[in-house]
Protein backbone atom coordinates (compact mmCIF):
# COMPACT_ATOMS: atom_id res chain seq x y z
CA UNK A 1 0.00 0.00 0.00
CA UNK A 2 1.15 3.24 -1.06
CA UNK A 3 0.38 5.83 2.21
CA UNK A 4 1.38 8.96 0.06
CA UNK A 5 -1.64 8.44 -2.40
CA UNK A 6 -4.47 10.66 -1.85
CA UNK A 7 -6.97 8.32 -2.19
CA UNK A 8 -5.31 6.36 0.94
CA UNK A 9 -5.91 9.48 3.30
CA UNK A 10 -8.25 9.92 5.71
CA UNK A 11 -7.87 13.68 5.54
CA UNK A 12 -8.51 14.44 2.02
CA UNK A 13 -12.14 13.22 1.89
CA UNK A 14 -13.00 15.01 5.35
CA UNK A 15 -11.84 18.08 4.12
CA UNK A 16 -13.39 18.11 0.48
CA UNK A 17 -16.60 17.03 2.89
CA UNK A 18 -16.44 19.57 5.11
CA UNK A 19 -15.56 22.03 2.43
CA UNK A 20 -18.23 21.39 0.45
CA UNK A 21 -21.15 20.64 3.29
CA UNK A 22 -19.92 24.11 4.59
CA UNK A 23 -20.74 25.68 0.90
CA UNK A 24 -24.12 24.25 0.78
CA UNK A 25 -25.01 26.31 3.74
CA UNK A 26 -24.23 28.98 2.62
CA UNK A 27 -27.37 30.20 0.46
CA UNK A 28 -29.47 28.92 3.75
CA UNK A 29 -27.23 31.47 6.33
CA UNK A 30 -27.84 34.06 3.87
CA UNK A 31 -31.32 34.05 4.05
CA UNK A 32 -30.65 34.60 8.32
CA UNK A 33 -27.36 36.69 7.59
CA UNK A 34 -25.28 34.54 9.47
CA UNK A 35 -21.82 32.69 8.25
CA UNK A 36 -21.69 29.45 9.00
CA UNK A 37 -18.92 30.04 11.74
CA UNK A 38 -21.75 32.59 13.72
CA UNK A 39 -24.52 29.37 12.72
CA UNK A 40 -22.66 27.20 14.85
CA UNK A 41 -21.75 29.54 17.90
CA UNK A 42 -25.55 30.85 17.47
CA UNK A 43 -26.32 26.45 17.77
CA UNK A 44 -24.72 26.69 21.33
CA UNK A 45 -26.25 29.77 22.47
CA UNK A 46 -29.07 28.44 21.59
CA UNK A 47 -28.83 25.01 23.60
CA UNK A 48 -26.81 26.48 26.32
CA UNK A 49 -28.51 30.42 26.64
CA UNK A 50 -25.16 31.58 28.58
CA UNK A 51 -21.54 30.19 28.37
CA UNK A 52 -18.41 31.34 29.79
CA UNK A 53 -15.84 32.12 26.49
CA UNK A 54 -13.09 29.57 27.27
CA UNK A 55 -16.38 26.79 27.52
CA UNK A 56 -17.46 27.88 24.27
CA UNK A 57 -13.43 28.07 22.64
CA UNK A 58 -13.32 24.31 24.08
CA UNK A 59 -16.77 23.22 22.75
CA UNK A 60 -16.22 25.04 19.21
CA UNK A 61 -12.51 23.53 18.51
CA UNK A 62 -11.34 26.86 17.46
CA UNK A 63 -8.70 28.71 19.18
CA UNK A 64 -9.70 32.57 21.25
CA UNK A 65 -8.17 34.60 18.73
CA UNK A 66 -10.07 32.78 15.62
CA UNK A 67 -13.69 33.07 17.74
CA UNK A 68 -13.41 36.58 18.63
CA UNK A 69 -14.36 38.37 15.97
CA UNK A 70 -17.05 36.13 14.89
CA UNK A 71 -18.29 37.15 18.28
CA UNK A 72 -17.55 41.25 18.15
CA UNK A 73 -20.12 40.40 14.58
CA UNK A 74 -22.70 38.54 16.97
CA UNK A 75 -22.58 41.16 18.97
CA UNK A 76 -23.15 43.99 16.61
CA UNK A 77 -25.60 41.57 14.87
CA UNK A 78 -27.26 42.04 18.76
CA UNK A 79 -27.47 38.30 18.80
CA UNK A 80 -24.97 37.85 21.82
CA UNK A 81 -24.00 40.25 24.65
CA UNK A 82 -20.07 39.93 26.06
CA UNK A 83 -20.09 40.49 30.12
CA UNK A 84 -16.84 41.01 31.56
CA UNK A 85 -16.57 39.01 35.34
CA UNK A 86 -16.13 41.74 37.63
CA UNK A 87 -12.27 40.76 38.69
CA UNK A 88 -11.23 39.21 35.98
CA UNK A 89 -10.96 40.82 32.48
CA UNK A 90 -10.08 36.99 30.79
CA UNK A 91 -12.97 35.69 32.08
CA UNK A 92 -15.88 36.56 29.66
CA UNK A 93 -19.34 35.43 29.53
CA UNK A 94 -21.80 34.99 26.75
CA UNK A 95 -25.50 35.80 26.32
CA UNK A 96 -27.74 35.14 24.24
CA UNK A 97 -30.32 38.04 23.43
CA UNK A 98 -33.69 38.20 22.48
CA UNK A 99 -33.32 38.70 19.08
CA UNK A 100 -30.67 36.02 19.39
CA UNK A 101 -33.28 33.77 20.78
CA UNK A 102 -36.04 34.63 17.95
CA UNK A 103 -33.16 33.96 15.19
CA UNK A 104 -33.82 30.34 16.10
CA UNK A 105 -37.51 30.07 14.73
CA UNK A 106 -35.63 30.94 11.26
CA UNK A 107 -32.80 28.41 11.96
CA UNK A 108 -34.91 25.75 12.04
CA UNK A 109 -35.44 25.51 8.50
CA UNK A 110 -31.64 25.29 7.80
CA UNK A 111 -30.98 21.69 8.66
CA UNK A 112 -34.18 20.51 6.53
CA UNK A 113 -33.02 22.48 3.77
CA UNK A 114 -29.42 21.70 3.69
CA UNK A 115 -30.78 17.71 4.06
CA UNK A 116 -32.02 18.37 0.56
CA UNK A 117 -28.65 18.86 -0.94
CA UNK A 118 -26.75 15.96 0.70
CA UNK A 119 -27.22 12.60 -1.19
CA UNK A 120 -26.76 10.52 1.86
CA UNK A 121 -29.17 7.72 3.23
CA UNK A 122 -30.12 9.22 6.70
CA UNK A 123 -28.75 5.81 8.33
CA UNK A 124 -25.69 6.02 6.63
CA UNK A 125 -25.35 10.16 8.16
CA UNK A 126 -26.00 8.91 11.57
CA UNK A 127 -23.22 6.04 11.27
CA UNK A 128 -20.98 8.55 9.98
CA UNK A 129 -21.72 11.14 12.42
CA UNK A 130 -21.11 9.16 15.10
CA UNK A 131 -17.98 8.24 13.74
CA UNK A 132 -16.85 11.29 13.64
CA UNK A 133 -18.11 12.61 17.16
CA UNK A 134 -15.83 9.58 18.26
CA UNK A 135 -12.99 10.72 16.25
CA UNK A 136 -13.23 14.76 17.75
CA UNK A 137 -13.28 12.85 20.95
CA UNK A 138 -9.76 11.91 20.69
CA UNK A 139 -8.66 15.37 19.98
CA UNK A 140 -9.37 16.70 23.48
């Protein structure tokens, strides 16, 4: 077995996945002016309502300096509000806002309509999903 071909990596297919999963949203975030970045912090506000920033930097996979400005938009967006801990100007927590909150009604068509573009049994998503949720496991 050649481990240099392409078709022998794990990587390349994830990525060209991801890639192009990540495009398909796009025409769907539009319609709620959202990236797909803000889609998925907006996903956690939404489950968790408030989140301290380091919870949400471990939870996202993305490093502080990446998530910031996608928050600083949120925040403009009035989607999120940034409260500084009173004695402690690292330790930031994250609200979700009302507007924030009604966003989700719109959401909710996202997932549906993005379903429509994939050409994927929905067995065969959940195998691979939880595949993969075992896989990010072993990156914390």
């Amino acid at each position: 077995m050649d481990y240099l071909k392409l078709d022998e990596q794990l990587c390349f297919p994830l990525y060209v996945c991801s890639k192009e999963i990540i495009k398909r949203y796009k025409p769907f975030l539009e319609q709620i002016d959202l990236t797909y970045t803000q889609y998925i912090v907006m996903m956690v506000m939404w489950e968790e309502k408030e989140i301290q920033f380091r919870d949400l930097v471990n939870k996202m996979y993305l490093e502080s300096n990446t998530l910031s400005p996608v928050l600083k938009k949120l925040e403009d967006k009035k989607l999120i509000e940034r409260k500084k801990i009173t004695g402690n100007d690292k330790n930031i927590i994250l609200s979700i806002t009302k507007k924030g909150i009604e966003l989700k009604e719109e959401a909710k068509l996202v997932p549906m309509q993005l379903g429509k573009c994939l050409e994927i049994k929905e067995e065969d998503g959940k195998t691979l999903k939880e595949i993969l949720h075992r896989l990010m496991q072993t990156f914390n």
